[in-house]
N, C-alpha and C. Protein backbone atom coordinates (compact mmCIF):
# COMPACT_ATOMS: atom_id res chain seq x y z
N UNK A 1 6.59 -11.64 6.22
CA UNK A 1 5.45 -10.72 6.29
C UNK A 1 5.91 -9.33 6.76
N UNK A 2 7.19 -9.25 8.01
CA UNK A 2 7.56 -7.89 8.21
C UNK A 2 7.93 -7.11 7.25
N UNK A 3 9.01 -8.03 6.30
CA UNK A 3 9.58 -7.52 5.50
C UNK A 3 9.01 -6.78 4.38
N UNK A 4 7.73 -7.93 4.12
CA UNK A 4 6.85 -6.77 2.67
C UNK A 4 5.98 -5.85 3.32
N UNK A 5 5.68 -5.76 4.51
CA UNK A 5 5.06 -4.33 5.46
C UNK A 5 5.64 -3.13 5.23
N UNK A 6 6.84 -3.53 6.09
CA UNK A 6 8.31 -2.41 5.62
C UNK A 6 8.35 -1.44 4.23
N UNK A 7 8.48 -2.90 3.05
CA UNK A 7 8.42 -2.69 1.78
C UNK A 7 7.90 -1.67 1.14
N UNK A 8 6.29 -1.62 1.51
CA UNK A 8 5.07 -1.06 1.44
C UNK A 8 4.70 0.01 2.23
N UNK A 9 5.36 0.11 3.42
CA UNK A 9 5.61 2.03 3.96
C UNK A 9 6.67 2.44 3.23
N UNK A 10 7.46 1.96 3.44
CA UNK A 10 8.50 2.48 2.26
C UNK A 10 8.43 3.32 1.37
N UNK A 11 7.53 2.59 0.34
CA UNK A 11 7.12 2.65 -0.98
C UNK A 11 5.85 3.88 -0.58
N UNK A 12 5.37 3.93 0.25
CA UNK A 12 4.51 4.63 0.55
C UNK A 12 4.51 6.22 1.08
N UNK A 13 5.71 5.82 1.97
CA UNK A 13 6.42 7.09 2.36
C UNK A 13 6.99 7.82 0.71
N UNK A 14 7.21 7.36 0.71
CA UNK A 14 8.49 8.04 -0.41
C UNK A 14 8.14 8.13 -1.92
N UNK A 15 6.80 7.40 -2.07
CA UNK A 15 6.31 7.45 -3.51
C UNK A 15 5.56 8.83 -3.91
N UNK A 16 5.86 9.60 -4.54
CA UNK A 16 5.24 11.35 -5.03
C UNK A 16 4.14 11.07 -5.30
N UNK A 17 3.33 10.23 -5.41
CA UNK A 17 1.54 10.19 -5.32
C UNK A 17 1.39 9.57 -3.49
N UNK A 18 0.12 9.69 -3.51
CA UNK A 18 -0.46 10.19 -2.20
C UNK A 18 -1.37 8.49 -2.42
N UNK A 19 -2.01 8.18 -3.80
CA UNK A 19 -2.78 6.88 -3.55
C UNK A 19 -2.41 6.35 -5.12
N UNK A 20 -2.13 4.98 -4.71
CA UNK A 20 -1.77 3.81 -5.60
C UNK A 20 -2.11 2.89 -5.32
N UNK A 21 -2.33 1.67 -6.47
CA UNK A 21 -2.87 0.64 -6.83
C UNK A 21 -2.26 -0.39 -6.14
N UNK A 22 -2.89 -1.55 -6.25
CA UNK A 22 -2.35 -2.98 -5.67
C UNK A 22 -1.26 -3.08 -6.85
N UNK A 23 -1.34 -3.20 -7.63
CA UNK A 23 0.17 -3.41 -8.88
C UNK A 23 1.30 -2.24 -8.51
N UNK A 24 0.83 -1.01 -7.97
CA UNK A 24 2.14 -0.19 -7.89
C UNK A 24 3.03 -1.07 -6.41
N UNK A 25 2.21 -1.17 -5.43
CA UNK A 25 2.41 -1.79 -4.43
C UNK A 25 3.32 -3.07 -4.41
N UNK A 26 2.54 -3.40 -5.53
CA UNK A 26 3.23 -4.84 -5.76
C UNK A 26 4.74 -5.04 -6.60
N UNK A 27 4.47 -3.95 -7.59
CA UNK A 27 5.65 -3.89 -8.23
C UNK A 27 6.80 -2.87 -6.93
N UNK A 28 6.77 -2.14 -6.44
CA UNK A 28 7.51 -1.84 -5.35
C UNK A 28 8.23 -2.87 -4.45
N UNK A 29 7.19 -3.43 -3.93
CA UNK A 29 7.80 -4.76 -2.99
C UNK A 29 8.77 -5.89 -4.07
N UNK A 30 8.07 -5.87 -5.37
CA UNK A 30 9.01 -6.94 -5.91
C UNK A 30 10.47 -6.45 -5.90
N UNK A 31 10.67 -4.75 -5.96
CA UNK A 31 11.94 -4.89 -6.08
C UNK A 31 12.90 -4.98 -5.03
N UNK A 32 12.33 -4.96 -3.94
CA UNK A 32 12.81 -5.43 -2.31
C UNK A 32 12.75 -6.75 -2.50
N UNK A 33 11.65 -7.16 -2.56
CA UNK A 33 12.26 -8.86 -2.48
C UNK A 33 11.41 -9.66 -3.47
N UNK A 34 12.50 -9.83 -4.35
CA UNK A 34 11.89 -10.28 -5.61
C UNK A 34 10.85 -11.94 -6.06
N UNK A 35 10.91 -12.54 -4.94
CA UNK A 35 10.53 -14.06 -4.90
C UNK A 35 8.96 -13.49 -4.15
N UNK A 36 8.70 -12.10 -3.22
CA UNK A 36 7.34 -12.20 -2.82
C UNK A 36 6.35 -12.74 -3.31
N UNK A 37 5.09 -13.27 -3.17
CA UNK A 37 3.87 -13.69 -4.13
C UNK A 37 2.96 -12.34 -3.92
N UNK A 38 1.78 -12.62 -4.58
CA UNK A 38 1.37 -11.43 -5.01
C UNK A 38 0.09 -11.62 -3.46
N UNK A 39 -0.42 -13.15 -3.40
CA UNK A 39 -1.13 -13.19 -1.81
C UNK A 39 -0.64 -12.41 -0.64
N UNK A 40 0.67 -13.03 -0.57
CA UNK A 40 1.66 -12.20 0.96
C UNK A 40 1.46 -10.64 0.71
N UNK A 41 2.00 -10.12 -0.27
CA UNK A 41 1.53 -8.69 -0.62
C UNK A 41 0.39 -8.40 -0.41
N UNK A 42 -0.93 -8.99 -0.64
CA UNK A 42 -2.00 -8.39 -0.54
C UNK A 42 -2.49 -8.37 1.25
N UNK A 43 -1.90 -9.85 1.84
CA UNK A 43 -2.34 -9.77 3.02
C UNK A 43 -1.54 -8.88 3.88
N UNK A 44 -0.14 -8.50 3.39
CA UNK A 44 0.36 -7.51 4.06
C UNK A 44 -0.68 -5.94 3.99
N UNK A 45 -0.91 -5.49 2.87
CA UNK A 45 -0.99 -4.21 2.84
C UNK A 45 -2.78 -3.95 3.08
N UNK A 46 -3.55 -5.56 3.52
CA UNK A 46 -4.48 -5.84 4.22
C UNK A 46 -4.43 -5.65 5.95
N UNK A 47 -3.18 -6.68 6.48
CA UNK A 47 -3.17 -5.95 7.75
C UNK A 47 -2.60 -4.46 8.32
N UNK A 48 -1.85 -3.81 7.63
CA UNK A 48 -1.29 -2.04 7.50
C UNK A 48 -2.73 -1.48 7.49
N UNK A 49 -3.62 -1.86 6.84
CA UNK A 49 -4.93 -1.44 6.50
C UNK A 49 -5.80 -1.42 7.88
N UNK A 50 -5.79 -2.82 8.35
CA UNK A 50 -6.33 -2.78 9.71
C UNK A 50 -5.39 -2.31 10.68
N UNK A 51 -4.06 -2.25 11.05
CA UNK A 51 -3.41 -1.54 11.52
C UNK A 51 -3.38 -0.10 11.54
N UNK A 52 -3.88 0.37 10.96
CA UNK A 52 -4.31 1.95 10.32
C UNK A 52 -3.46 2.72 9.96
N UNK A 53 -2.30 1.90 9.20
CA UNK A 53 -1.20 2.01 9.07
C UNK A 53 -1.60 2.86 6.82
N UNK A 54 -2.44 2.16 6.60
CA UNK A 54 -2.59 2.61 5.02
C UNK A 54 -4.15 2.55 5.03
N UNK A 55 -4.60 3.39 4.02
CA UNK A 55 -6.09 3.50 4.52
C UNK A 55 -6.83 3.09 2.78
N UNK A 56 -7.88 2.24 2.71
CA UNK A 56 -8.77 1.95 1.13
C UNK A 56 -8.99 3.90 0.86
N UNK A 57 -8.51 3.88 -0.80
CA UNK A 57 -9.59 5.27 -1.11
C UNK A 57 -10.13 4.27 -2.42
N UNK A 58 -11.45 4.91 -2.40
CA UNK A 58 -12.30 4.21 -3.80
C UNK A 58 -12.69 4.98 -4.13
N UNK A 59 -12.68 4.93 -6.31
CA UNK A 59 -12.84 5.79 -6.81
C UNK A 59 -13.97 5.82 -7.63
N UNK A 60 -15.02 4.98 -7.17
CA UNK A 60 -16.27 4.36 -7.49
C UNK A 60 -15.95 3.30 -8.39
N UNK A 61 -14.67 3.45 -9.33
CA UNK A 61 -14.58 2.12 -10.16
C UNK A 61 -13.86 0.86 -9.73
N UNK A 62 -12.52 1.89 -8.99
CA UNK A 62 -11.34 0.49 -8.59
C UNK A 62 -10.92 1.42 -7.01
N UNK A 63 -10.64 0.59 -5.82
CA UNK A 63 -9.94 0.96 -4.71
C UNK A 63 -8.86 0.76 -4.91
N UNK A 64 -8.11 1.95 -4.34
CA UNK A 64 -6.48 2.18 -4.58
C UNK A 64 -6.59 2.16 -2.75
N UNK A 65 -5.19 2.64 -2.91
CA UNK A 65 -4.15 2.80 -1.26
C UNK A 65 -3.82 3.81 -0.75
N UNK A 66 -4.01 4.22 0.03
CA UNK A 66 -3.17 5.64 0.62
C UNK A 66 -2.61 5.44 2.29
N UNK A 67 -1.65 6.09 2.37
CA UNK A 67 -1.33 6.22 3.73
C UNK A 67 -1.47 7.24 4.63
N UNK A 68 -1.93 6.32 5.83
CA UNK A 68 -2.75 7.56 6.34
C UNK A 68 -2.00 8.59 7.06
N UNK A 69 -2.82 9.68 6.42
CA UNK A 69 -2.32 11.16 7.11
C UNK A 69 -2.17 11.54 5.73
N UNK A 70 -1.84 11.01 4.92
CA UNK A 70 -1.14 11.50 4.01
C UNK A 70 -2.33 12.26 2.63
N UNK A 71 -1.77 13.35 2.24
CA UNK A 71 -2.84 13.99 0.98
C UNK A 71 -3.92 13.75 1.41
N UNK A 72 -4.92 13.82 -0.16
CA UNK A 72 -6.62 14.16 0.35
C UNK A 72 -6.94 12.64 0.34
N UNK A 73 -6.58 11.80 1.77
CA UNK A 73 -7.09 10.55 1.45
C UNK A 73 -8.73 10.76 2.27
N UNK A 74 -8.72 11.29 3.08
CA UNK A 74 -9.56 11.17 4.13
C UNK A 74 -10.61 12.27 4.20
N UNK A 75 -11.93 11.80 4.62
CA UNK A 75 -13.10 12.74 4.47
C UNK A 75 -13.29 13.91 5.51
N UNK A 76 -13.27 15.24 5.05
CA UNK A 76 -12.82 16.13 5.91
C UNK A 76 -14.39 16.49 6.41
């Protein structure tokens, strides 16, 4: 579970968009560790979420990811 956390700041830090999908997320972590399931991924970047570590943006159709601080995730 540390490991796909990690994965997922990672990917977060360093990815040139500001908010992405559960599949970008997911395809990121697969290439760190390729055997992850797609559950462990979700409950990881579920607790980062409550950790306030990555924050939900919704775009009225589908909720993507952002990390917080980061770009226009957050309501000014």
């Amino acid at each position: 579970m540390e490991e796909i956390k990690k994965a997922i700041l990672d990917f977060a830090e360093t990815s040139k968009k500001t908010k992405f999908y559960f599949k970008d997320i997911e395809k990121a972590v697969k290439k760190v560790i390729p055997d992850a399931k797609p559950r462990e991924i979700k409950k990881a970047a579920t607790a980062l979420i409550n950790a306030e570590k990555l924050i939900y943006f919704s775009t009225g159709s589908s909720t993507m990811y952002g990390l917080k601080g980061r770009g226009q995730t957050e309501d000014h």
